[in-house]
N, C-alpha and C. Protein backbone atom coordinates (compact mmCIF):
# COMPACT_ATOMS: atom_id res chain seq x y z
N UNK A 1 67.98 109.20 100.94
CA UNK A 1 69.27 109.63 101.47
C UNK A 1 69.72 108.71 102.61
N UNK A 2 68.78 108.25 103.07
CA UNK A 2 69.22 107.25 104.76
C UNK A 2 69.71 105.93 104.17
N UNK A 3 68.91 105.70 103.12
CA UNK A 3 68.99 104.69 102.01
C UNK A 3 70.75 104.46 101.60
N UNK A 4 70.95 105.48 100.98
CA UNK A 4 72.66 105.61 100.79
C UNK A 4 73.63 105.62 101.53
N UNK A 5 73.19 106.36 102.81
CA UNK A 5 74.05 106.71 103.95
C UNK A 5 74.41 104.99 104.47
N UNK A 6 73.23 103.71 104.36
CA UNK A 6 73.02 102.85 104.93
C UNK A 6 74.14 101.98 103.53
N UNK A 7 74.39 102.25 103.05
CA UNK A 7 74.70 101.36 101.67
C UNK A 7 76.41 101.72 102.11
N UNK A 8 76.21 103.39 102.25
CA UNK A 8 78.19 103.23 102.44
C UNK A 8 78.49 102.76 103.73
N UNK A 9 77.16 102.66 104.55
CA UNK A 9 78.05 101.97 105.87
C UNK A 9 78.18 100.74 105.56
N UNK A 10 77.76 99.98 104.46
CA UNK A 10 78.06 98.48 104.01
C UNK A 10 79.09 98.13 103.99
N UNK A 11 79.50 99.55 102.59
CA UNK A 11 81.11 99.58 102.11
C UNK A 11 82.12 99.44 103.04
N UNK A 12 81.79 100.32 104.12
CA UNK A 12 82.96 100.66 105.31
C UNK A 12 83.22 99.35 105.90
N UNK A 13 81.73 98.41 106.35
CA UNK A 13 82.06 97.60 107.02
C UNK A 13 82.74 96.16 105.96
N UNK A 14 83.06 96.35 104.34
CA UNK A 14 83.54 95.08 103.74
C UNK A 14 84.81 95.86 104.00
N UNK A 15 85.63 97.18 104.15
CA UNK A 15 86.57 97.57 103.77
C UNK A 15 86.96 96.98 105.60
N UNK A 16 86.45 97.53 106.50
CA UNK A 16 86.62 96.98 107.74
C UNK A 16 87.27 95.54 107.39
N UNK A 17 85.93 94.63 107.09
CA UNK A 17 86.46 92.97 106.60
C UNK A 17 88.28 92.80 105.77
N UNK A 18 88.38 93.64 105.01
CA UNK A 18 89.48 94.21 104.42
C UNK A 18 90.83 94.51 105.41
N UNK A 19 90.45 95.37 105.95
CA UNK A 19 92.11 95.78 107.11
C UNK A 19 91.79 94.79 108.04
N UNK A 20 90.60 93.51 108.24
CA UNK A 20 90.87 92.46 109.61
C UNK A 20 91.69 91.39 108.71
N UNK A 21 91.37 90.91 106.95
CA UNK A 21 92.17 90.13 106.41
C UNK A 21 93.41 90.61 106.77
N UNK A 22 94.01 91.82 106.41
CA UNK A 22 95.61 92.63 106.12
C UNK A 22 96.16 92.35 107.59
N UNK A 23 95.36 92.69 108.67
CA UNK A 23 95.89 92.22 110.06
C UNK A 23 96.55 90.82 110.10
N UNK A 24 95.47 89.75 109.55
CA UNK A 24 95.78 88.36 109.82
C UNK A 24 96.96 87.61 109.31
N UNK A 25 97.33 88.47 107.80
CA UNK A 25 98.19 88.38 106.79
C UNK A 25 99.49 89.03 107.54
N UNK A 26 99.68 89.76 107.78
CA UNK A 26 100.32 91.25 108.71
C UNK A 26 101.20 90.18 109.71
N UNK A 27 100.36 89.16 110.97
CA UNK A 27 100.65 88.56 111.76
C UNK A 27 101.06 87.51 111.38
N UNK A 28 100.74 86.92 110.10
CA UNK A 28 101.25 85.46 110.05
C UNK A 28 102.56 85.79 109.16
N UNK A 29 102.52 86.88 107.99
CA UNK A 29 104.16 87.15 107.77
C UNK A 29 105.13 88.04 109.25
N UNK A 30 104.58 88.57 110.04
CA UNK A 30 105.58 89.14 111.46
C UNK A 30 106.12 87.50 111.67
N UNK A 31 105.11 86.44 112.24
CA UNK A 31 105.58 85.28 113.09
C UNK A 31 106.49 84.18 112.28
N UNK A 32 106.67 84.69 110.80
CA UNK A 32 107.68 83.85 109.55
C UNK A 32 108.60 84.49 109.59
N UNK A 33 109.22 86.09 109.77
CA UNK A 33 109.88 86.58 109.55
C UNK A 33 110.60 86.48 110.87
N UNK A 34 110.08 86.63 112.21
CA UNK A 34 110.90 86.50 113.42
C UNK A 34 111.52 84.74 113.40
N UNK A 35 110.71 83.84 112.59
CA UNK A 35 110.88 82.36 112.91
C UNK A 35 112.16 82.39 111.68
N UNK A 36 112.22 83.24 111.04
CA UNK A 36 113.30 82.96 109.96
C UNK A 36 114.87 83.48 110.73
N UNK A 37 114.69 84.90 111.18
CA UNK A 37 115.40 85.58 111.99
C UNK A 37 115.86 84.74 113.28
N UNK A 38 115.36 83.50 114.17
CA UNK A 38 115.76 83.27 114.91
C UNK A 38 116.71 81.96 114.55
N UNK A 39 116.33 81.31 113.12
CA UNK A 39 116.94 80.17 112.81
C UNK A 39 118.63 80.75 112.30
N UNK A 40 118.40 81.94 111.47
CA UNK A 40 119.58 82.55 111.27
C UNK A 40 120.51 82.83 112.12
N UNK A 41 119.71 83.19 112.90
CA UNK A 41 120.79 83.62 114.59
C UNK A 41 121.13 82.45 115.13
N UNK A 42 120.39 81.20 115.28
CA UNK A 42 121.04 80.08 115.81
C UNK A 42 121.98 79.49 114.53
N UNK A 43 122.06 79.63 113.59
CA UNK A 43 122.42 79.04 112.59
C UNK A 43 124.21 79.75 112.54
N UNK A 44 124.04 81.39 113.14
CA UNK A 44 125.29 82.05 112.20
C UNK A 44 126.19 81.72 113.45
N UNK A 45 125.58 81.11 114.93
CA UNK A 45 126.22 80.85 116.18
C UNK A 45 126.74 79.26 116.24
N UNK A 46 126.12 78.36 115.60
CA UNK A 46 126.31 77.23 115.63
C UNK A 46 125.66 76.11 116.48
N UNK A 47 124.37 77.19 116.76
CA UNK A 47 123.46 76.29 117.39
C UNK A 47 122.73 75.12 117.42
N UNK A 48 122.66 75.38 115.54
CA UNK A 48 121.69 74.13 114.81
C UNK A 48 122.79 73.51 113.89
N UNK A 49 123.13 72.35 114.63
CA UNK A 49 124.31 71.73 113.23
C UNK A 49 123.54 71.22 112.09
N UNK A 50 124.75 70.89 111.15
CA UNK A 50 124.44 70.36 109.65
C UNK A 50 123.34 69.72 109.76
N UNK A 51 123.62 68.56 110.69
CA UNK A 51 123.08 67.29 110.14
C UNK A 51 121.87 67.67 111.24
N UNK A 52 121.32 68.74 111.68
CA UNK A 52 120.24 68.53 112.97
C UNK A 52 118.84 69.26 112.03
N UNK A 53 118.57 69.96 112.53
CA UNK A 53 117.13 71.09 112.03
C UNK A 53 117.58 71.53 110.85
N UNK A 54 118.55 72.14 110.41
CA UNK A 54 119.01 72.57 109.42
C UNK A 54 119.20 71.97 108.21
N UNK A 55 119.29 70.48 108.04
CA UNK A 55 118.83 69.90 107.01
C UNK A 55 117.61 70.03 106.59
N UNK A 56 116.95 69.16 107.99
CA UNK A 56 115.76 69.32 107.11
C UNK A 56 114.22 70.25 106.85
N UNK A 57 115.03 71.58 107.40
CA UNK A 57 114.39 72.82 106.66
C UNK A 57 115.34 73.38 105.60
C-alpha cells in the first residue's frame, strides 16, 4: 500500500511537471499577445510608419 501511495505521488509530481510546462506556455503566449496589442496601438495612432517597424514585421 505505501508502495502505491509512493507511485501516485510520482503521477502528481509528472502532472506538477505538466501545469509548470502550461505556466511557461501561458507566459510566453501573455508576452506575444501584449507585444501584438502594443504594435496595434502604435500602429492604429501612427506611431510606427509604413516604411519603419511595420514593414518589416
Amino acid at each position: 500500500m505505501g508502495i502505491g501511495n509512493w507511485e501516485l505521488g510520482i503521477g502528481n509530481w509528472e502532472l506538477g511537471i505538466g501545469d509548470w510546462e502550461l505556466g511557461i506556455g501561458n507566459w510566453f503566449f501573455l508576452i506575444l499577445k501584449i507585444f501584438y496589442l502594443l504594435l496595434t496601438f502604435a500602429a492604429t495612432f501612427g506611431i510606427i510608419s509604413n516604411d519603419g517597424i511595420g514593414v518589416r514585421l
